[in-house]
Protein backbone atom coordinates (compact mmCIF):
# COMPACT_ATOMS: atom_id res chain seq x y z
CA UNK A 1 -17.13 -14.59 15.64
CA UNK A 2 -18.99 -17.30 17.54
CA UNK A 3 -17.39 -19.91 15.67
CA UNK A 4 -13.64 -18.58 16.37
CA UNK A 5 -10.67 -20.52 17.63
CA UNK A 6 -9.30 -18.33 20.91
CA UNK A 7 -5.59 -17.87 20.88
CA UNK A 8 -3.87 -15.99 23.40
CA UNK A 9 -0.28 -14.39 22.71
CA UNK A 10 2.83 -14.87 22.92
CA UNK A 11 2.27 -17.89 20.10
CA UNK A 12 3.88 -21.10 21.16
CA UNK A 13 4.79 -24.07 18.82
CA UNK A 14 1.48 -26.31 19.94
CA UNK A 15 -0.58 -23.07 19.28
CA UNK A 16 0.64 -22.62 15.60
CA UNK A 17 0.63 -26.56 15.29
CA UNK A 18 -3.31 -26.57 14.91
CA UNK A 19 -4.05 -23.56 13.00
CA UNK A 20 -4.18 -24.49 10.16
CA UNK A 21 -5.61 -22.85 6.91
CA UNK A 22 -9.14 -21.02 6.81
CA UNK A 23 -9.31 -21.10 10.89
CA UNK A 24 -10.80 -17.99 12.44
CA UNK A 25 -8.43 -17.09 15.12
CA UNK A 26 -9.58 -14.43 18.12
CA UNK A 27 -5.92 -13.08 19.27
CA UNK A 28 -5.94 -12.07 22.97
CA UNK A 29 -2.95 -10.70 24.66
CA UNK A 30 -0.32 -8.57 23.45
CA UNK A 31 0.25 -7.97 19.84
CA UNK A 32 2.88 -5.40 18.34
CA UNK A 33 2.38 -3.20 15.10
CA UNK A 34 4.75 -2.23 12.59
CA UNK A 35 5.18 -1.38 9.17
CA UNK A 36 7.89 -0.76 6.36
CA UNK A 37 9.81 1.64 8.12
CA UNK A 38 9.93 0.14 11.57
CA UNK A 39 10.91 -3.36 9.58
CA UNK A 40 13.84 -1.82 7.96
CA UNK A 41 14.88 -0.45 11.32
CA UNK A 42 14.73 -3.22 13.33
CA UNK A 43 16.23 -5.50 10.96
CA UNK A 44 19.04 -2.61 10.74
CA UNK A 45 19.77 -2.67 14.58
CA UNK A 46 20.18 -6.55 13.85
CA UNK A 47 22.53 -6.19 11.34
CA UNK A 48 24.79 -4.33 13.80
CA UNK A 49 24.30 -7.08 16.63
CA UNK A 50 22.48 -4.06 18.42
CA UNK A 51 19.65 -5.03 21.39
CA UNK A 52 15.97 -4.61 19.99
CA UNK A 53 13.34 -2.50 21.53
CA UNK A 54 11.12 -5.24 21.70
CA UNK A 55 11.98 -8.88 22.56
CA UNK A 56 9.88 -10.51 19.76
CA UNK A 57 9.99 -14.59 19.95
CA UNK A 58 6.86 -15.88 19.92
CA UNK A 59 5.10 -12.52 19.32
CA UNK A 60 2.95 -11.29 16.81
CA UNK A 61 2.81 -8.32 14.49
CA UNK A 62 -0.15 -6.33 12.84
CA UNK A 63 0.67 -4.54 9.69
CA UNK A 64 -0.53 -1.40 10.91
CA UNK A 65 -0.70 2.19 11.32
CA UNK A 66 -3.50 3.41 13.18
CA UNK A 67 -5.38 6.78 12.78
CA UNK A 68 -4.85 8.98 15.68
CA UNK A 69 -7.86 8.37 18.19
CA UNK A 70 -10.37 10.43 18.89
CA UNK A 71 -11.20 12.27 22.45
CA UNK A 72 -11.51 9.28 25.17
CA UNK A 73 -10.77 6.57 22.49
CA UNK A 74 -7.83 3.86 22.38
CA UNK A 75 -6.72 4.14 19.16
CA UNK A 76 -8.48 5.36 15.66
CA UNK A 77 -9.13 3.02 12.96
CA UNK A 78 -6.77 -0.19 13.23
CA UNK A 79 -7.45 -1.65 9.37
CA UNK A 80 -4.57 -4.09 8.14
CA UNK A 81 -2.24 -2.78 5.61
CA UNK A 82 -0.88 -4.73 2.23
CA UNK A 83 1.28 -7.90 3.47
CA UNK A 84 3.10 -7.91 0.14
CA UNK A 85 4.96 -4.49 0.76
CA UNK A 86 6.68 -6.02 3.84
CA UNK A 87 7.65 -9.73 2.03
CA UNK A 88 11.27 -7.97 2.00
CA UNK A 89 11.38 -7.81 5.30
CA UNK A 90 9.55 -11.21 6.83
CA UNK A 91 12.43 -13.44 6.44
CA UNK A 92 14.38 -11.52 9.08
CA UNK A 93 11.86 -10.74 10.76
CA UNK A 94 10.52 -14.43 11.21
CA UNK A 95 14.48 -15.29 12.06
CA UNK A 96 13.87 -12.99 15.09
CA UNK A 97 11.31 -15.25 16.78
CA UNK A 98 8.27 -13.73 14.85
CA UNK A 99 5.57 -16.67 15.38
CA UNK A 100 2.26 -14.56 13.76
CA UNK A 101 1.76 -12.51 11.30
CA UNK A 102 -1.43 -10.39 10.34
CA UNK A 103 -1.56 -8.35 7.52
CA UNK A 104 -3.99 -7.95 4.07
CA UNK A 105 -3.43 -10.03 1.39
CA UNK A 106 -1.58 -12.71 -0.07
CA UNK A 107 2.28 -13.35 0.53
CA UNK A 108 4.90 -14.36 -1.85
CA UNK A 109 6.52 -17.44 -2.82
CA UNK A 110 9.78 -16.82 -0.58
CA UNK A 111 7.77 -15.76 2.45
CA UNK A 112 5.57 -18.22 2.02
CA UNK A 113 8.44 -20.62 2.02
CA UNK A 114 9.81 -18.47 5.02
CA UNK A 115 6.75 -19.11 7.36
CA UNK A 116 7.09 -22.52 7.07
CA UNK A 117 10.51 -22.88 7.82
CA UNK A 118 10.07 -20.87 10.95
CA UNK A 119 6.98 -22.49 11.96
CA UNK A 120 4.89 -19.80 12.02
CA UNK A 121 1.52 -18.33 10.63
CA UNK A 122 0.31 -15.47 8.81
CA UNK A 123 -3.37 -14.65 9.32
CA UNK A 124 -5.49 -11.85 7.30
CA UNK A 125 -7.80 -9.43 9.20
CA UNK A 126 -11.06 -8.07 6.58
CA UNK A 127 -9.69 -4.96 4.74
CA UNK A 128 -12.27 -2.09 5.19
CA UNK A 129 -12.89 -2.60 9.03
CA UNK A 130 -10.50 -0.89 10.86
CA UNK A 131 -13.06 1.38 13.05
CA UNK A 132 -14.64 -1.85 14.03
CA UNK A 133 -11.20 -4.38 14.65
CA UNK A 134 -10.14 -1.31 16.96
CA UNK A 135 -13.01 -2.44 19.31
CA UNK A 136 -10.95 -5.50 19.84
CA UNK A 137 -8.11 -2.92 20.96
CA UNK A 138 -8.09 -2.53 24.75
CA UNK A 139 -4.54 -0.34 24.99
CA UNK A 140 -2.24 0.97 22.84
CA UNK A 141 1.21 2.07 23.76
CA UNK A 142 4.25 3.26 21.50
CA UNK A 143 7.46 1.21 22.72
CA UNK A 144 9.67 2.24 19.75
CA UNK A 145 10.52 4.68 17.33
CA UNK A 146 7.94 6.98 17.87
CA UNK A 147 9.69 9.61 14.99
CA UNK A 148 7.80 7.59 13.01
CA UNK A 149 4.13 8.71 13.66
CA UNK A 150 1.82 6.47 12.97
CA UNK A 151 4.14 3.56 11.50
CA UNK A 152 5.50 3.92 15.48
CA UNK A 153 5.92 0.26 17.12
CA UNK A 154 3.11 -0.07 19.41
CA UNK A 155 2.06 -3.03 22.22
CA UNK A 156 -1.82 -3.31 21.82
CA UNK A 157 -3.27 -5.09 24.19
CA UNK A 158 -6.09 -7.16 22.05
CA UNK A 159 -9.02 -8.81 23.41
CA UNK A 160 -11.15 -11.64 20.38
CA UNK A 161 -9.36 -9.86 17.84
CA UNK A 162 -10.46 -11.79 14.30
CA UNK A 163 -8.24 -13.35 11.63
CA UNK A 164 -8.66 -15.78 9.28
CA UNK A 165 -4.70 -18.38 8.94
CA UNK A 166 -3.95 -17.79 5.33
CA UNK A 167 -0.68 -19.33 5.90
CA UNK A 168 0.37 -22.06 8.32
CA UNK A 169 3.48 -24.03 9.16
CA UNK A 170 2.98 -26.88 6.98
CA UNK A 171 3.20 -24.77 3.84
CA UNK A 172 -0.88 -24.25 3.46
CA UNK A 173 -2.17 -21.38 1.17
CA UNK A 174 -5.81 -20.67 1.81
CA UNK A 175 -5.10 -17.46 -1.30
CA UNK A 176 -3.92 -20.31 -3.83
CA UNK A 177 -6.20 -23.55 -2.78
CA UNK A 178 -8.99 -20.97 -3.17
CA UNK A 179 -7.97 -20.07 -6.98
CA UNK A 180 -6.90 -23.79 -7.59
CA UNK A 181 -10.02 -24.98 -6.34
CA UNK A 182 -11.90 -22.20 -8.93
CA UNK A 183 -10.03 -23.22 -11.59
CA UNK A 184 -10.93 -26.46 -11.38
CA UNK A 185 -14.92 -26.48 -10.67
CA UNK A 186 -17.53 -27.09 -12.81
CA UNK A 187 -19.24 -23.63 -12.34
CA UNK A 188 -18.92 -21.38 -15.20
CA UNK A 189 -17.77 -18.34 -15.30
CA UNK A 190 -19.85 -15.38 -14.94
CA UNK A 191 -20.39 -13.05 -17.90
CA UNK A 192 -18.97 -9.56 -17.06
CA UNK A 193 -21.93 -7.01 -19.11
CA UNK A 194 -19.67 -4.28 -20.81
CA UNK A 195 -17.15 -6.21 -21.94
């Protein structure tokens, strides 16, 4: 992505300042994956004032859990899972120093609301392409829970990794001014055959 705006990781407050919605981002650095299950236990070992296994202000996190890799490989596929599954968990998460977000798909109204009042950004990687965004995936490395399998916290070492901000800190919604913006055009809309 020629055209891409390079950020390197950790995220810091100018950083987030300019992306703003429908920017293609190229993340190099360190990001950290985790899903549901490593969300609920970190934001458990918060609860009880216990020390994290990652420090995680100004980090990232991919909403991911990677295939196993193949002989000689990095990781296996490294496709983004559904954002909405997590919203529970963002809030907290965000309160932790969370600065980025990647995921699929669109967020809710209170984590929407959440991301703004943290000053952060959540960004969407293309559904469909995790063999190819693994190319972007120099290392990988489980640094907690690794009971989990592949929902394991892992520090990925990322190198032009591509994302489109969905989200940024002013309270843009690339999701919503795309549907508003439909709703309100001229075009008409297309006849569905079958129906």
């Amino acid at each position: 992505m020629s055209d891409s705006t390079p950020v390197t990781t950790p995220l810091t407050d100018e950083v987030i300042d300019r992306l703003t919605i429908g920017t293609h981002v190229a993340f190099t650095g360190v990001i950290y994956t985790a899903r549901d299950a490593a969300h609920k236990r970190l934001i458990e070992l918060m609860k009880r004032g216990e020390k994290l296994p990652v420090d995680l202000r100004g980090q990232v996190i991919y909403y991911v859990g990677p295939t196993p890799p193949r002989p000689g490989a990095v990781i296996g596929s490294a496709g983004p899972t559904t954002s909405m599954r997590i919203d529970p968990y963002t809030k907290p998460i965000l309160e932790l120093g969370v600065k980025g977000i990647i995921g699929k798909g669109g967020r809710g109204p209170a984590v929407r609301a959440a991301i703004k009042e943290h000053h952060a950004v959540y960004c969407i990687a293309v559904g469909g392409t995790g063999a190819l965004l693994n190319r972007h995936i120099k290392s990988a490395e489980v640094v907690a829970f690794e009971d989990l399998g592949t929902e394991a916290i892992r520090r990925l070492e990322v190198e032009g990794f591509p994302a489109i901000v969905v989200n940024d800190c002013k309270g843009g919604d690339l999701l919503e001014s795309g549907k508003q913006q439909y709703r309100t055009s001229d075009r008409p809309i297309p006849a569905v055959r079958g129906l």
